[in-house]
Structures are given as structure tokens and as C-alpha cells.
PDB file of N, CA and C in Angstrom:
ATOM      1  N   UNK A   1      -4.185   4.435  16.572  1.00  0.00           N
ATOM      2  CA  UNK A   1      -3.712   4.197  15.232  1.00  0.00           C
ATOM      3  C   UNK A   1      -2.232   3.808  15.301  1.00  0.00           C
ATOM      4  N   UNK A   2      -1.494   2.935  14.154  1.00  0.00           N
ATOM      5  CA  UNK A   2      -0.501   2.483  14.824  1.00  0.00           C
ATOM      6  C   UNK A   2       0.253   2.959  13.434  1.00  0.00           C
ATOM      7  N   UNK A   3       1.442   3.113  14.020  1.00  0.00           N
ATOM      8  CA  UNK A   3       2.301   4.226  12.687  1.00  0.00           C
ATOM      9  C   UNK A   3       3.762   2.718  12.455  1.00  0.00           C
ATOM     10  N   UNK A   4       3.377   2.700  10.687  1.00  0.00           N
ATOM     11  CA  UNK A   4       4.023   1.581  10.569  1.00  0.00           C
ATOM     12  C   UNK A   4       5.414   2.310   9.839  1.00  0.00           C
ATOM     13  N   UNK A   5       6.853   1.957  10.100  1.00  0.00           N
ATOM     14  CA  UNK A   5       7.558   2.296   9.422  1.00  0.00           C
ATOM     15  C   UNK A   5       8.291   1.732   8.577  1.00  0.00           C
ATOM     16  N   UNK A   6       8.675   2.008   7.238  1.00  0.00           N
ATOM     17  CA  UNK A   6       9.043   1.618   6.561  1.00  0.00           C
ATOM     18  C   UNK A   6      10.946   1.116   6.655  1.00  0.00           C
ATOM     19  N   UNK A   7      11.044  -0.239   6.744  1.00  0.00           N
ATOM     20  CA  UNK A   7      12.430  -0.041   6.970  1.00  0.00           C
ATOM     21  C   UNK A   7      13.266   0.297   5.635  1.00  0.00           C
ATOM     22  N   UNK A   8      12.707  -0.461   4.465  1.00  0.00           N
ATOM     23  CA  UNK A   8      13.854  -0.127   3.203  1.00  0.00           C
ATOM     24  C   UNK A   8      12.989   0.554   1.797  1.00  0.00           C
ATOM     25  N   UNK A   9      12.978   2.047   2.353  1.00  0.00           N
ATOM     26  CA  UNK A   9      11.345   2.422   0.895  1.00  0.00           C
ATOM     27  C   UNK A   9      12.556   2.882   0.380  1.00  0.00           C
ATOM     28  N   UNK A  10      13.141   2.637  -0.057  1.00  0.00           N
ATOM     29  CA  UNK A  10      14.138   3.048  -1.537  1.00  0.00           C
ATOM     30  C   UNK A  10      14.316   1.494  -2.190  1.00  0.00           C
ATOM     31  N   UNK A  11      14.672   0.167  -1.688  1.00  0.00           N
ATOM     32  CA  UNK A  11      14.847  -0.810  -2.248  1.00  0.00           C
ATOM     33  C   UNK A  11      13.330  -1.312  -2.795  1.00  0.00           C
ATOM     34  N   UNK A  12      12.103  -1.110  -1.548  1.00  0.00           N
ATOM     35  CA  UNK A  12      10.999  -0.992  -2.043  1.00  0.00           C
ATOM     36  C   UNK A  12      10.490  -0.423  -3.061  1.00  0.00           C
ATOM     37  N   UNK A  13      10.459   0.777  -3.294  1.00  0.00           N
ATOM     38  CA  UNK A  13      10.061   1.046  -4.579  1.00  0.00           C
ATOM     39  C   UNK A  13      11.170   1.170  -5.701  1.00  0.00           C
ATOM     40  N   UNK A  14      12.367   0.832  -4.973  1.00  0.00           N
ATOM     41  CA  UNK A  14      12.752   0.306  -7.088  1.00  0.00           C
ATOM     42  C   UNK A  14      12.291  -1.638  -7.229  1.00  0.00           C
ATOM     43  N   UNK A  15      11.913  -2.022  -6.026  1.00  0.00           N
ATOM     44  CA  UNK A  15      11.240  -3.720  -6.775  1.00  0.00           C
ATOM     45  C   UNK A  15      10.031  -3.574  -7.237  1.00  0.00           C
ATOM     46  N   UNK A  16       9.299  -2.120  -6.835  1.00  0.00           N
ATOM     47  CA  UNK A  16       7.941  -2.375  -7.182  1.00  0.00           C
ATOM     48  C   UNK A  16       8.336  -1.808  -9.115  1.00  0.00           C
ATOM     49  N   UNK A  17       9.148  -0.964  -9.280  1.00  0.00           N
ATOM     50  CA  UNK A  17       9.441  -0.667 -10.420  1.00  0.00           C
ATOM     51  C   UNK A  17       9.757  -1.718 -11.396  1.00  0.00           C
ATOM     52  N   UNK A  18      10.548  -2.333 -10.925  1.00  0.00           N
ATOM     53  CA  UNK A  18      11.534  -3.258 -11.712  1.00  0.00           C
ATOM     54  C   UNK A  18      10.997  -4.526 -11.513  1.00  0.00           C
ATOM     55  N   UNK A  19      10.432  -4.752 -10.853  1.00  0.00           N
ATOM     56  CA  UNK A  19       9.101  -6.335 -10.878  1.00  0.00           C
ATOM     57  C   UNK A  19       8.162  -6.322 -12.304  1.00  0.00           C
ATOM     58  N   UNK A  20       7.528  -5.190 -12.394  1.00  0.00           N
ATOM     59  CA  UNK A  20       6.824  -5.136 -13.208  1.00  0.00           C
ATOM     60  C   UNK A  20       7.252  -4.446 -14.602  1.00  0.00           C
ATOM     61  N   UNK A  21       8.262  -3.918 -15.031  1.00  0.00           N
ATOM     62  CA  UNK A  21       8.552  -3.184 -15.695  1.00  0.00           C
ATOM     63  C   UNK A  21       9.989  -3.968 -16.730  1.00  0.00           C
ATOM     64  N   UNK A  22      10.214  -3.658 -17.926  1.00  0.00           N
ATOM     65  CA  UNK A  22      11.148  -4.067 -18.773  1.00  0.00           C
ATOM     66  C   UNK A  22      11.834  -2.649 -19.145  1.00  0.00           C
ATOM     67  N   UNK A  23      11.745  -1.780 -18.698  1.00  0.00           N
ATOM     68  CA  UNK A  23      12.032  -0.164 -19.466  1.00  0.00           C
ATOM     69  C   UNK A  23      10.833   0.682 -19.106  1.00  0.00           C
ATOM     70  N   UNK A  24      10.817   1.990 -19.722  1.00  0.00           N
ATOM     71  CA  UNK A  24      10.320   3.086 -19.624  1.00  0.00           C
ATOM     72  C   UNK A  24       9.729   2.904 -20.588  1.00  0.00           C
ATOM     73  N   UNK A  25       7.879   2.097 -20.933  1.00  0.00           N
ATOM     74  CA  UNK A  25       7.684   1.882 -22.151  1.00  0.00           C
ATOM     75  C   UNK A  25       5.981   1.941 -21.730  1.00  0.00           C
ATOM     76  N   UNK A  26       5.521   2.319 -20.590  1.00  0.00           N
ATOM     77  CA  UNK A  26       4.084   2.977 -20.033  1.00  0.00           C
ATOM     78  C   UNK A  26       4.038   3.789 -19.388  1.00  0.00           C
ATOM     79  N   UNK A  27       3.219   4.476 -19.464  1.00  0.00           N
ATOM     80  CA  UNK A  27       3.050   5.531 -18.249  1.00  0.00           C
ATOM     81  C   UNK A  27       3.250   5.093 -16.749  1.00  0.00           C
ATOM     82  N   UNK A  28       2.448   4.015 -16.083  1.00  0.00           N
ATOM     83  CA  UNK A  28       2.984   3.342 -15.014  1.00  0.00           C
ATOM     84  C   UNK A  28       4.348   3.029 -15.201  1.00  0.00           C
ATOM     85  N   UNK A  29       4.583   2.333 -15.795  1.00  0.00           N
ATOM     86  CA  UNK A  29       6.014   2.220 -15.573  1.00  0.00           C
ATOM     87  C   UNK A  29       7.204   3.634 -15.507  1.00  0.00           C
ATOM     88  N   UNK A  30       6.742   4.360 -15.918  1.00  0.00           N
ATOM     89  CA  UNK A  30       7.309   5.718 -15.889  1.00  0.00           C
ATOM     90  C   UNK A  30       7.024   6.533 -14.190  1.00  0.00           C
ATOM     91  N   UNK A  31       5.807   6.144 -13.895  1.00  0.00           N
ATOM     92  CA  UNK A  31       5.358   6.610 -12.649  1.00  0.00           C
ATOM     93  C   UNK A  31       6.030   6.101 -11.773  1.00  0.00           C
ATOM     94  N   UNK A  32       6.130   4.585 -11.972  1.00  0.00           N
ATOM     95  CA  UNK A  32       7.050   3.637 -10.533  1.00  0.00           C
ATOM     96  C   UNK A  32       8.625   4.693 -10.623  1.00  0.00           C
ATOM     97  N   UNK A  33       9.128   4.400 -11.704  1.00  0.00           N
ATOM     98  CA  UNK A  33      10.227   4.979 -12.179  1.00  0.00           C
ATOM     99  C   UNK A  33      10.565   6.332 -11.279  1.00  0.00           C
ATOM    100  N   UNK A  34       9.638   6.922 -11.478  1.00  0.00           N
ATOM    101  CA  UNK A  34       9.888   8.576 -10.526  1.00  0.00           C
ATOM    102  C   UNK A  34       9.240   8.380  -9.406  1.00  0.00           C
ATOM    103  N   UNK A  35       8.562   7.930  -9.063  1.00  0.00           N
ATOM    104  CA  UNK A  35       8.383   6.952  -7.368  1.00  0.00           C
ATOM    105  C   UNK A  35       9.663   6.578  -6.695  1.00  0.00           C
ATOM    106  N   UNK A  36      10.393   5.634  -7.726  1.00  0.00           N
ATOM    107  CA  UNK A  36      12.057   5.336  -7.475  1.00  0.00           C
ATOM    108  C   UNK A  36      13.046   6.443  -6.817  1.00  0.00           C
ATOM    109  N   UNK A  37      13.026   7.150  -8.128  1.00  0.00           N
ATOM    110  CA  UNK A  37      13.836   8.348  -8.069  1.00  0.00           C
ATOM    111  C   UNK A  37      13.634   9.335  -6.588  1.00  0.00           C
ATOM    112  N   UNK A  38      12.308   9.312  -6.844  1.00  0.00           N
ATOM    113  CA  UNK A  38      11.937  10.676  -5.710  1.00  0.00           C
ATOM    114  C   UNK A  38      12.463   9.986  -4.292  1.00  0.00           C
ATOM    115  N   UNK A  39      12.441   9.017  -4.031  1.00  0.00           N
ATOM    116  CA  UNK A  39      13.176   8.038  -2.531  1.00  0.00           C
ATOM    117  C   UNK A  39      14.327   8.245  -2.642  1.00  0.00           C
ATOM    118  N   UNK A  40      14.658   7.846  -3.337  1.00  0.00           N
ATOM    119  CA  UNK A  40      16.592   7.836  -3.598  1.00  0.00           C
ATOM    120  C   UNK A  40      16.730   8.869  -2.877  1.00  0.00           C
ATOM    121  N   UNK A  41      16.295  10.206  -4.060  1.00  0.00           N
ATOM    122  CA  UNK A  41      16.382  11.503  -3.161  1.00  0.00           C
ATOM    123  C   UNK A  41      16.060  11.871  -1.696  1.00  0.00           C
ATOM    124  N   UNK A  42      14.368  11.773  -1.730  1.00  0.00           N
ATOM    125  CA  UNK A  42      13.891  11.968  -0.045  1.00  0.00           C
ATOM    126  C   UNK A  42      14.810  10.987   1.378  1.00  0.00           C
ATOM    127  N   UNK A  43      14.943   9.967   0.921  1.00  0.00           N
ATOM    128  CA  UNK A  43      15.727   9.126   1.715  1.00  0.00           C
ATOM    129  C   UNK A  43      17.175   9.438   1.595  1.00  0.00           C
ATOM    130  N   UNK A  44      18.021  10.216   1.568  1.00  0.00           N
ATOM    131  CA  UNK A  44      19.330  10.322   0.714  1.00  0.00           C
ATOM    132  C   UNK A  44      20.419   8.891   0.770  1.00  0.00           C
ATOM    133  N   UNK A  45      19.723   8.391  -0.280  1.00  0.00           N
ATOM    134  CA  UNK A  45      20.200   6.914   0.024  1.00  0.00           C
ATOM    135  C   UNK A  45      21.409   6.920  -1.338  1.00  0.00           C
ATOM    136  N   UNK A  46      22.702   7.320  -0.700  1.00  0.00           N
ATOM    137  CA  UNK A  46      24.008   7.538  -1.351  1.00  0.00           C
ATOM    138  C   UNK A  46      24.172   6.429  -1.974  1.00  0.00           C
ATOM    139  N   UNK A  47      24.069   4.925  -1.549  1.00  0.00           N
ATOM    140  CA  UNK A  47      24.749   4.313  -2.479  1.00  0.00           C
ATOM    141  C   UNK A  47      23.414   4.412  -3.843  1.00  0.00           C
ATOM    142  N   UNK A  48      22.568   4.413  -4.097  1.00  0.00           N
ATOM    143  CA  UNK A  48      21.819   4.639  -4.889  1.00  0.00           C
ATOM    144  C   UNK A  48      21.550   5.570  -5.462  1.00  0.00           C
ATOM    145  N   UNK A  49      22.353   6.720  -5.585  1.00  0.00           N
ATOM    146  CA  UNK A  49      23.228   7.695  -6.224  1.00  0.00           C
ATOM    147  C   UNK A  49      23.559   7.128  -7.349  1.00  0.00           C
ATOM    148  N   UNK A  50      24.266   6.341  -6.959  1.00  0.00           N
ATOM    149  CA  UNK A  50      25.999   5.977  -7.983  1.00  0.00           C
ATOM    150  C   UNK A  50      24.910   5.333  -9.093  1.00  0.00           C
ATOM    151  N   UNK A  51      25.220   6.012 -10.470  1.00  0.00           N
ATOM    152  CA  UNK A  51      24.316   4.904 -11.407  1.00  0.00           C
ATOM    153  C   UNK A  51      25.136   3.891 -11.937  1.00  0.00           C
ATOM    154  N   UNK A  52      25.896   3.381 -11.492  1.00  0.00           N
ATOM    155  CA  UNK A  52      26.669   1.979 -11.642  1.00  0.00           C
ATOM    156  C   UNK A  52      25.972   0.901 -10.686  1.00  0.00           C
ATOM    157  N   UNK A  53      25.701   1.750  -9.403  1.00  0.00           N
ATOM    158  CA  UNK A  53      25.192   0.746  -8.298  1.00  0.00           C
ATOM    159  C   UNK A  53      24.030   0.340  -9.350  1.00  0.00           C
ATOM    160  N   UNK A  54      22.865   0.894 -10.055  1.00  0.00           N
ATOM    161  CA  UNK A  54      21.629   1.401 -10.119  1.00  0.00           C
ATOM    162  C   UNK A  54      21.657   0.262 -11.478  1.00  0.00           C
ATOM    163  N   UNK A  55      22.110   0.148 -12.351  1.00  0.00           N
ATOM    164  CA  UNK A  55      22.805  -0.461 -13.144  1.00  0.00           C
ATOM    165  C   UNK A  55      22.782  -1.948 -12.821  1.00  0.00           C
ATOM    166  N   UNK A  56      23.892  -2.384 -11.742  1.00  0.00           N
ATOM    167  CA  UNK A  56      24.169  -3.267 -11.087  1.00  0.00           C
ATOM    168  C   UNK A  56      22.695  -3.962 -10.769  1.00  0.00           C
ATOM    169  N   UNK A  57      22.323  -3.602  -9.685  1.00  0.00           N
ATOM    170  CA  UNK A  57      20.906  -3.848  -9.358  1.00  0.00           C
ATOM    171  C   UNK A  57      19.742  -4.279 -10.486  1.00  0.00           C
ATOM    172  N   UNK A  58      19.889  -3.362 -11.366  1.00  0.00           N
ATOM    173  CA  UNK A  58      18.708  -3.377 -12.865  1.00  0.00           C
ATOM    174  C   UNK A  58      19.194  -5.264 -13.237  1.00  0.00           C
ATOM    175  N   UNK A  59      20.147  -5.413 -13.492  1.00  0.00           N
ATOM    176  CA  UNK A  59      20.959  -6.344 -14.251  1.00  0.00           C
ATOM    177  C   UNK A  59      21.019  -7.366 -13.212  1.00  0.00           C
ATOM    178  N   UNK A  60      20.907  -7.228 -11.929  1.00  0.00           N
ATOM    179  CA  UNK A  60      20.820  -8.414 -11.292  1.00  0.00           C
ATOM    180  C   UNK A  60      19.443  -8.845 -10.701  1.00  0.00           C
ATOM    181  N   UNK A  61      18.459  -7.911 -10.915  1.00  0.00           N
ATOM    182  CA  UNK A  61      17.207  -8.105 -11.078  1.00  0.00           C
ATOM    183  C   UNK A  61      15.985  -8.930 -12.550  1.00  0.00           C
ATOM    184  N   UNK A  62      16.575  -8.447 -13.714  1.00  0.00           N
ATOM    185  CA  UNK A  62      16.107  -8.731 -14.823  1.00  0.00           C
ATOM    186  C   UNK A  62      17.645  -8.479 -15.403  1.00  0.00           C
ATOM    187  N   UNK A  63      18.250  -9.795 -15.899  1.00  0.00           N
ATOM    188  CA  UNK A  63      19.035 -10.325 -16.463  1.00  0.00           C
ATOM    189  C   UNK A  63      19.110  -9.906 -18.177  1.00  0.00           C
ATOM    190  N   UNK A  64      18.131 -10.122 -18.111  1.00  0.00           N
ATOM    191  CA  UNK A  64      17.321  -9.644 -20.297  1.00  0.00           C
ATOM    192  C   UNK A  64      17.165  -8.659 -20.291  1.00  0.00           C
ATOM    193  N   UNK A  65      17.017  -7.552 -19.103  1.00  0.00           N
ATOM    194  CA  UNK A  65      16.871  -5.760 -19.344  1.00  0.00           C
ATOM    195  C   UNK A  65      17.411  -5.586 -20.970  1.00  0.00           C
ATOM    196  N   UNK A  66      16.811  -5.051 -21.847  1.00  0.00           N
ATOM    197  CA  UNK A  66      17.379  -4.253 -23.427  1.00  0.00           C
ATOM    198  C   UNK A  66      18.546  -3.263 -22.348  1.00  0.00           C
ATOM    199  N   UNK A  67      19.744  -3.073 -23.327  1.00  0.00           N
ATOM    200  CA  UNK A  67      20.734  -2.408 -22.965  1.00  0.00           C
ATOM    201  C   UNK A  67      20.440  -1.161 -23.498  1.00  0.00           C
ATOM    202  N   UNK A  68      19.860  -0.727 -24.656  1.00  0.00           N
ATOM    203  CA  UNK A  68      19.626   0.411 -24.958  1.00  0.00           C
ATOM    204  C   UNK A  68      18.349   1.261 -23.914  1.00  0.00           C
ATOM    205  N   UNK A  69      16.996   1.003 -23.534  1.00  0.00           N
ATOM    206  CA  UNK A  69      16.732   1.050 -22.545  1.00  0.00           C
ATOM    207  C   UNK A  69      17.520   1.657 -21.276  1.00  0.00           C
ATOM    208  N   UNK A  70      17.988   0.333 -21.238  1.00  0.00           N
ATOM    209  CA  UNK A  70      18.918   0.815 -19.731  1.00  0.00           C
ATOM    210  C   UNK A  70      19.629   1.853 -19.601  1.00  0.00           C
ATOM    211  N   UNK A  71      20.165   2.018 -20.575  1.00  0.00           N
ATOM    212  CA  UNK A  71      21.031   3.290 -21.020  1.00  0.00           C
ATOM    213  C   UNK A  71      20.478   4.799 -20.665  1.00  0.00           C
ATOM    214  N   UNK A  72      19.091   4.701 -21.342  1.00  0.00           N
ATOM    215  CA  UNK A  72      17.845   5.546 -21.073  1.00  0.00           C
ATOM    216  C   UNK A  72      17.748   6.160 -20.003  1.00  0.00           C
ATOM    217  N   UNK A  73      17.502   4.621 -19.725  1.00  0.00           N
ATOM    218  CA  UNK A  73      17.160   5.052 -17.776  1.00  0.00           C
ATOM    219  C   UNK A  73      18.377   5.734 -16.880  1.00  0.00           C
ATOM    220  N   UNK A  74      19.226   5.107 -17.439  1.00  0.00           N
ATOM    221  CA  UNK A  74      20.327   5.570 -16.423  1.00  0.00           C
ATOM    222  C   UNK A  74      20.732   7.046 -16.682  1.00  0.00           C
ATOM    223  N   UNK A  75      20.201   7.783 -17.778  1.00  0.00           N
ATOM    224  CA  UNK A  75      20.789   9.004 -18.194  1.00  0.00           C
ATOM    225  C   UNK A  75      19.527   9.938 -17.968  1.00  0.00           C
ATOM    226  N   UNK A  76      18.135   9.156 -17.875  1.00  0.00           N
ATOM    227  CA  UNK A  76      17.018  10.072 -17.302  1.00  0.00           C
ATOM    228  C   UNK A  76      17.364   9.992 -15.677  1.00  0.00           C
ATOM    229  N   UNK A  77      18.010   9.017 -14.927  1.00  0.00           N
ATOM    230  CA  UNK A  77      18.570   8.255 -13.605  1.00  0.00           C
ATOM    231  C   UNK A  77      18.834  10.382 -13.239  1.00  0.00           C
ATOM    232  N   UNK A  78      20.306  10.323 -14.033  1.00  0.00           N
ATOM    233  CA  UNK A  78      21.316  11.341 -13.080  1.00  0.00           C
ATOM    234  C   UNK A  78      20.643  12.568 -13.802  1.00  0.00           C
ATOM    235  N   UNK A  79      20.074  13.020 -14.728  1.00  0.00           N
ATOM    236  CA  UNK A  79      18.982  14.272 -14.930  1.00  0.00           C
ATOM    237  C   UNK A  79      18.012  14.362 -13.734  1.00  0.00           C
ATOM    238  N   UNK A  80      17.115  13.487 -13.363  1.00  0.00           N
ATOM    239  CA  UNK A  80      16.208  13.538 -12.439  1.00  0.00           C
ATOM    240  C   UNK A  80      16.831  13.983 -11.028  1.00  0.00           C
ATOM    241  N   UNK A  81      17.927  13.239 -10.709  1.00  0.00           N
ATOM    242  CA  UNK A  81      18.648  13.285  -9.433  1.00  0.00           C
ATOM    243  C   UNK A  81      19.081  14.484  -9.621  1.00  0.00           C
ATOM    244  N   UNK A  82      19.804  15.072 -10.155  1.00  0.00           N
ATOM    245  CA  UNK A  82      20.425  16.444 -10.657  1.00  0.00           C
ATOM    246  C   UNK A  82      19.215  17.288 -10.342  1.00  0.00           C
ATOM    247  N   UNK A  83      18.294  17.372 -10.744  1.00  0.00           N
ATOM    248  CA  UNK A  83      16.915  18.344 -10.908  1.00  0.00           C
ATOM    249  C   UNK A  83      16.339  18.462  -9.370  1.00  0.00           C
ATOM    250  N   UNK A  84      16.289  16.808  -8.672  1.00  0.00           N
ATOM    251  CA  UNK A  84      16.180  16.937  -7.153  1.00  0.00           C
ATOM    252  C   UNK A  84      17.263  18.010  -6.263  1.00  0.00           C
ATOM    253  N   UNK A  85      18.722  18.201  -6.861  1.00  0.00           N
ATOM    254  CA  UNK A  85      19.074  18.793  -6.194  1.00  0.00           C
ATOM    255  C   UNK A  85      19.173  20.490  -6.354  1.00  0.00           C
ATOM    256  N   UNK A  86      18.485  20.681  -6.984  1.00  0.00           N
ATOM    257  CA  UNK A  86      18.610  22.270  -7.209  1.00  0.00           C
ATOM    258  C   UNK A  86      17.346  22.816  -6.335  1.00  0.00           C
ATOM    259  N   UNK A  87      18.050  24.112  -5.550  1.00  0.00           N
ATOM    260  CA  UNK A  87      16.811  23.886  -4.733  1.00  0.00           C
ATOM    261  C   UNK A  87      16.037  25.234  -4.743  1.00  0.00           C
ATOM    262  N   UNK A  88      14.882  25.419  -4.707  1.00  0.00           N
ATOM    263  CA  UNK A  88      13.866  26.308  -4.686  1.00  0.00           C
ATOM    264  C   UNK A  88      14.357  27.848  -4.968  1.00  0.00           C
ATOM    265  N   UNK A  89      14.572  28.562  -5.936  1.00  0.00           N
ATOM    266  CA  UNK A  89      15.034  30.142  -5.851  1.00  0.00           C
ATOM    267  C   UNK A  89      14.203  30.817  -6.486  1.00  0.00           C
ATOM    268  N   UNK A  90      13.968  32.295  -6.230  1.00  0.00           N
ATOM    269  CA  UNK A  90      12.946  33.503  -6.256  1.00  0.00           C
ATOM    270  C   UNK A  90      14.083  33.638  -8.097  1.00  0.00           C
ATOM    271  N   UNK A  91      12.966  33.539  -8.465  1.00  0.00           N
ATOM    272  CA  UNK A  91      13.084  33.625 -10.570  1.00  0.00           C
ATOM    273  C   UNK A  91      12.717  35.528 -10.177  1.00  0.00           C
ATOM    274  N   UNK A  92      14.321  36.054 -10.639  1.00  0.00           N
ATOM    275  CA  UNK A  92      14.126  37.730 -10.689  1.00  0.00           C
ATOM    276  C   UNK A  92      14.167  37.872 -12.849  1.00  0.00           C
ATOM    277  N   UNK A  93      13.014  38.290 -12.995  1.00  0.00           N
ATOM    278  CA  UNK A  93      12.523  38.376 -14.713  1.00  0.00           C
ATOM    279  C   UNK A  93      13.740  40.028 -14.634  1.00  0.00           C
ATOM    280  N   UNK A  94      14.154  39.680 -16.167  1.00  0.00           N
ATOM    281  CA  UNK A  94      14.724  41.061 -16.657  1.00  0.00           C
ATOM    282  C   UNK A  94      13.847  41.435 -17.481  1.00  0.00           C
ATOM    283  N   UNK A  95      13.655  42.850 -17.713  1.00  0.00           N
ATOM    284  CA  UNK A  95      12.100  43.494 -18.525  1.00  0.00           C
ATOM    285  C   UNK A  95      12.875  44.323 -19.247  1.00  0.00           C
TER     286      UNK A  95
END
């Protein structure tokens, strides 16, 4: 069996996002969306952090992106990333 590796799965799945997608306005498109996100993270691909880079990219991909939209995204962008980084802790309940 031959083990294929991926050289760029963070640029990959934000084209598979942003090929098909105008905004956060289907469920697939919401799915690619956190497909996106979750790479950024798993891959810790820093410049794709920065939501200016993220921005940049959106806008030089689809030119007509809605700005309100984008806005969206970019503020669900650093919530999601934020949420990736908090990491796993034992929840002690007060009774």
C-alpha cells in the first residue's frame, strides 16, 4: 500500500472551501469551513493564524466575496481557532 502525503492540506482545504462557497450560507459550506479551520490548527500553519492573511487570501480568491459575510467568517475564523486552543481539562462540578 503506498502512503501518499499531502504536501499543502491547509491551502488544500481552504480551495476546496472557497472554490465552492460565497459565505457560510449551507451546511456544506459550513463543513468545508471547519475542515479549513481544523488544518490551520492540526497543521499549525502560523501564517494562517493571522486573520488578515485569511482575509487577504478570501479576497484574492473571490474578488465579489459580500463584505458583511466575510466579516462573519473572520470573527467565527478567531472563535474557532481560540476554542482549538484550549486544551482538554477534568470539569471539577461545585454541589
Amino acid at each position: 500500500m503506498t502512503i501518499i502525503k499531502e504536501k499543502h492540506p491547509v491551502e488544500r482545504s481552504f480551495k476546496s472551501w472557497i472554490a465552492l462557497s460565497n459565505g457560510i450560507a449551507h451546511q456544506l459550506d459550513e463543513e468545508r469551513f471547519f475542515i479549513f479551520v481544523k488544518s490551520v490548527h492540526a497543521y499549525h500553519a502560523t501564517n494562517w493564524k493571522d486573520v488578515n492573511f485569511l482575509k487577504k487570501k478570501v479576497l484574492e480568491n473571490n474578488p465579489g466575496f459580500d463584505n458583511n459575510r466575510l466579516q462573519r467568517i473572520l470573527d467565527l475564523y478567531s472563535i474557532l481557532l481560540g476554542f482549538c486552543k484550549v486544551k482538554h481539562q477534568k470539569t471539577t462540578y461545585i454541589q
